[in-house]
N, C-alpha and C. Protein backbone atom coordinates (compact mmCIF):
# COMPACT_ATOMS: atom_id res chain seq x y z
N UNK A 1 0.84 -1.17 0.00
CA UNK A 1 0.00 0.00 0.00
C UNK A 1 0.90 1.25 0.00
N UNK A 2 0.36 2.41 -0.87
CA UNK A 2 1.35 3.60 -0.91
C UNK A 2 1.41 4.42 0.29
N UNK A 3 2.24 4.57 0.41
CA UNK A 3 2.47 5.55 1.57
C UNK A 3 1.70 7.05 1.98
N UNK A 4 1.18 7.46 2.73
CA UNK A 4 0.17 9.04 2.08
C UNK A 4 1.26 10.02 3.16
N UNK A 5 1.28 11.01 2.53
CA UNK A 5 1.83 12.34 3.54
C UNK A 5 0.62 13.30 4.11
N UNK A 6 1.27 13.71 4.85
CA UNK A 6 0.31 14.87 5.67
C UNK A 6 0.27 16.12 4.99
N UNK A 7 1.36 16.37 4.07
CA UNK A 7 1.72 17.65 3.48
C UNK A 7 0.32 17.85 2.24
N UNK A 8 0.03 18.91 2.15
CA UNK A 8 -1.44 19.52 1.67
C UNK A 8 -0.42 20.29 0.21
N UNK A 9 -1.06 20.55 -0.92
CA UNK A 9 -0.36 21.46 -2.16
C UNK A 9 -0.29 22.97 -1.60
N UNK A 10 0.24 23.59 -1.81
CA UNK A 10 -0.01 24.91 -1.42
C UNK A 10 -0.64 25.88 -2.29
N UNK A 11 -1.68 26.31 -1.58
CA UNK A 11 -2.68 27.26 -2.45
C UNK A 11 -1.92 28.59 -2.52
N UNK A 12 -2.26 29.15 -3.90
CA UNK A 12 -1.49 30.27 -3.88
C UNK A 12 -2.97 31.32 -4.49
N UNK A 13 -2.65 32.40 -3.89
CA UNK A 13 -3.77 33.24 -4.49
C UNK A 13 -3.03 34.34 -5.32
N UNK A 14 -3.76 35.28 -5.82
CA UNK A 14 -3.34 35.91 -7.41
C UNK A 14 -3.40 37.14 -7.14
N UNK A 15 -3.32 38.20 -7.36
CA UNK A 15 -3.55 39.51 -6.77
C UNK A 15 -3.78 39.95 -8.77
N UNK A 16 -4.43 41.06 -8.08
CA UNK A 16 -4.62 41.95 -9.55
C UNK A 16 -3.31 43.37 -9.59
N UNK A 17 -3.31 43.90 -10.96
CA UNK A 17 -2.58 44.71 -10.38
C UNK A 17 -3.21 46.28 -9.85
N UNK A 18 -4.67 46.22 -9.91
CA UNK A 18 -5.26 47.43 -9.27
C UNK A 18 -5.36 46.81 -8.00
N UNK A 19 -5.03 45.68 -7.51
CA UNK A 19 -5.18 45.46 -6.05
C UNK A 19 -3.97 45.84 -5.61
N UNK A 20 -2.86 45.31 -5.87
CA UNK A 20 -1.73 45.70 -5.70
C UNK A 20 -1.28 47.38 -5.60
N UNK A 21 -1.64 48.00 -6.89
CA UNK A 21 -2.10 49.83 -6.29
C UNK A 21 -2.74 50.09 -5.43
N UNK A 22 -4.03 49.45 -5.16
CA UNK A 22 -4.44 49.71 -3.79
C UNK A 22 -4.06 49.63 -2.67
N UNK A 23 -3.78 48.56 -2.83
CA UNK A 23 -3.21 48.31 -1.01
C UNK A 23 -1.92 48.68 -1.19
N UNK A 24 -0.92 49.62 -1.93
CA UNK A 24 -0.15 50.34 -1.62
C UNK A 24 -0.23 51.62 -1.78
N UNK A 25 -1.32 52.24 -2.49
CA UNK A 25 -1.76 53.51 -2.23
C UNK A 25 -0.60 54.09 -3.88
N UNK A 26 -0.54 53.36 -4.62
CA UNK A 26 0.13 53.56 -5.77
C UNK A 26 -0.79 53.85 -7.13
N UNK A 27 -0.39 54.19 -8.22
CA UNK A 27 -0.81 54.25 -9.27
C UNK A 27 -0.61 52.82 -9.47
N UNK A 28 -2.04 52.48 -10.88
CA UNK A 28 -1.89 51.39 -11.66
C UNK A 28 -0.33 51.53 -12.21
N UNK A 29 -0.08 52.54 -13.07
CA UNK A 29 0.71 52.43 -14.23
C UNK A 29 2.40 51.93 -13.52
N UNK A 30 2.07 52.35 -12.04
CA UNK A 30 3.49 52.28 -11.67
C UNK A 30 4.24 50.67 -11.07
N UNK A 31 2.97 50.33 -10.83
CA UNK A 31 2.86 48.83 -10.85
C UNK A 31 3.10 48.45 -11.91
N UNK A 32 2.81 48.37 -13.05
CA UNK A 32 2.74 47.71 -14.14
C UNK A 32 4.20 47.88 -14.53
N UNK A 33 4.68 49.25 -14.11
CA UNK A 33 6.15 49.40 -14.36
C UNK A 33 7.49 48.48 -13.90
N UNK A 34 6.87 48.06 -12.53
CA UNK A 34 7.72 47.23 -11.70
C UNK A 34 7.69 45.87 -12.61
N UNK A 35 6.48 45.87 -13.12
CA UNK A 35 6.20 44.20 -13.93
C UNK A 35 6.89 44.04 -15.18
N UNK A 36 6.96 45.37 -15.64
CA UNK A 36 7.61 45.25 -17.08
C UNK A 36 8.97 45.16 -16.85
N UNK A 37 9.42 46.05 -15.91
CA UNK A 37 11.31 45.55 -15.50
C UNK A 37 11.95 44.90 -14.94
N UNK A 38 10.50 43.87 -14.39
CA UNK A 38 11.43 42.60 -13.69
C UNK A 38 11.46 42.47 -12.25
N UNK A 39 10.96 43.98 -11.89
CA UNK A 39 11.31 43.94 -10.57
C UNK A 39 10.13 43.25 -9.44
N UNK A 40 9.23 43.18 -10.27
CA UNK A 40 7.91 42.68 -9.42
C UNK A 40 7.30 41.46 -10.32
N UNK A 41 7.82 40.11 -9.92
CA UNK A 41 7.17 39.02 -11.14
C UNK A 41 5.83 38.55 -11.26
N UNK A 42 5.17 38.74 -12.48
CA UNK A 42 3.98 38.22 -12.60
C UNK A 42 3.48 37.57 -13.65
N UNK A 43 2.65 36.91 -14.14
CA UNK A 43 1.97 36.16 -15.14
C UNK A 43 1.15 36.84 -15.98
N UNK A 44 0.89 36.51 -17.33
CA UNK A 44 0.42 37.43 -17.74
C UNK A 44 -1.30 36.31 -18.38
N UNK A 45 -2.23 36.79 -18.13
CA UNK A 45 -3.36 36.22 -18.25
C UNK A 45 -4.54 37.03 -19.21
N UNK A 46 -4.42 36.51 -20.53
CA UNK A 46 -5.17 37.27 -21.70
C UNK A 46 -4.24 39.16 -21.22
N UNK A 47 -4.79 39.94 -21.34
CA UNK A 47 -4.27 41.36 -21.29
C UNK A 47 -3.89 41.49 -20.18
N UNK A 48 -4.04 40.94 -19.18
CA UNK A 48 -3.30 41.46 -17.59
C UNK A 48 -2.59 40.55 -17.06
N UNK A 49 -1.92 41.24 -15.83
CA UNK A 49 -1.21 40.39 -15.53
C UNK A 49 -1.81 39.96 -13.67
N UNK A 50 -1.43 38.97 -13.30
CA UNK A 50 -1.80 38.33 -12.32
C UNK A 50 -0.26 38.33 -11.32
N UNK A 51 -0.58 39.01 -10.15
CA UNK A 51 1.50 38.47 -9.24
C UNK A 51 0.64 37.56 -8.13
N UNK A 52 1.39 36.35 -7.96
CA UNK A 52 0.86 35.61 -6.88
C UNK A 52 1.58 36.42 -6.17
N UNK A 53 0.90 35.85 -4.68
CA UNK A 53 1.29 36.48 -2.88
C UNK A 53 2.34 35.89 -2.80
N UNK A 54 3.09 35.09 -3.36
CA UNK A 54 4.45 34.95 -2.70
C UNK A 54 5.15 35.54 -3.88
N UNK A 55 4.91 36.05 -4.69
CA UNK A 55 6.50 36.86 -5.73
C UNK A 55 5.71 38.32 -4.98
N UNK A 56 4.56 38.72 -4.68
CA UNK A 56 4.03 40.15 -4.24
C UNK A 56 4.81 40.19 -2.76
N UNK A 57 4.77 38.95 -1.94
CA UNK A 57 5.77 39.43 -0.67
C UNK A 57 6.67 39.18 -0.84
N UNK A 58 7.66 38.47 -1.83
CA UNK A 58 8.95 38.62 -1.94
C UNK A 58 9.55 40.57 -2.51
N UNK A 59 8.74 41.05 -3.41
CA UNK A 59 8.74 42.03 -3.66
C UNK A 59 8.70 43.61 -2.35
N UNK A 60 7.95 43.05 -1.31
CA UNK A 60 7.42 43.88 -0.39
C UNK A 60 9.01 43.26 0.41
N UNK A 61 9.11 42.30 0.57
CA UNK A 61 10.60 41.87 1.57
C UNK A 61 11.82 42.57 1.34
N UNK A 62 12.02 42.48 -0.33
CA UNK A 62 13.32 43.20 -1.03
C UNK A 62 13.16 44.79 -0.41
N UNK A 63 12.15 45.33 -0.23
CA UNK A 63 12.11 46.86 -0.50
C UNK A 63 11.94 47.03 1.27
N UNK A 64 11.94 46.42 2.59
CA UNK A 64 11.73 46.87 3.40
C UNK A 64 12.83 47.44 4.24
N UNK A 65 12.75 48.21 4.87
CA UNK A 65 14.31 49.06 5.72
C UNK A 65 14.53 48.57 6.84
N UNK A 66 13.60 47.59 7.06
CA UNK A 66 13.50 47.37 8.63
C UNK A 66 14.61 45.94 8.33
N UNK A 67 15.16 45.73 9.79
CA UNK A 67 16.26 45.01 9.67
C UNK A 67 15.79 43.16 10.06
């Protein structure tokens, strides 16, 4: 009989990028800027693009001052 793990897939959720302006109090366009240079990774889905929560908090981690 196969063996089963306890470990679950990990759900990842999607952010938009007017969510992403929002909850940083940013322009759309400047978001979209971060996406086009690499600096903020995201997927691109028919005309938009989608950043999962873990490249959106890796993004928020790179940029924080706190130690």
């Amino acid at each position: 009989m196969p063996k089963t793990t306890d470990t679950h897939p990990l759900l990842v959720t999607y952010l938009t990028v007017e969510e992403i302006a929002t909850g940083l109090r940013m322009d759309v366009e400047t978001i979209r800027s971060y996406i086009r240079s690499g600096s903020l990774k995201a997927i691109r889905m028919g005309r938009q693009y989608r950043v999962s929560s873990i490249d959106y908090q890796d993004f928020l981690d790179e940029r924080s001052t706190g130690h």
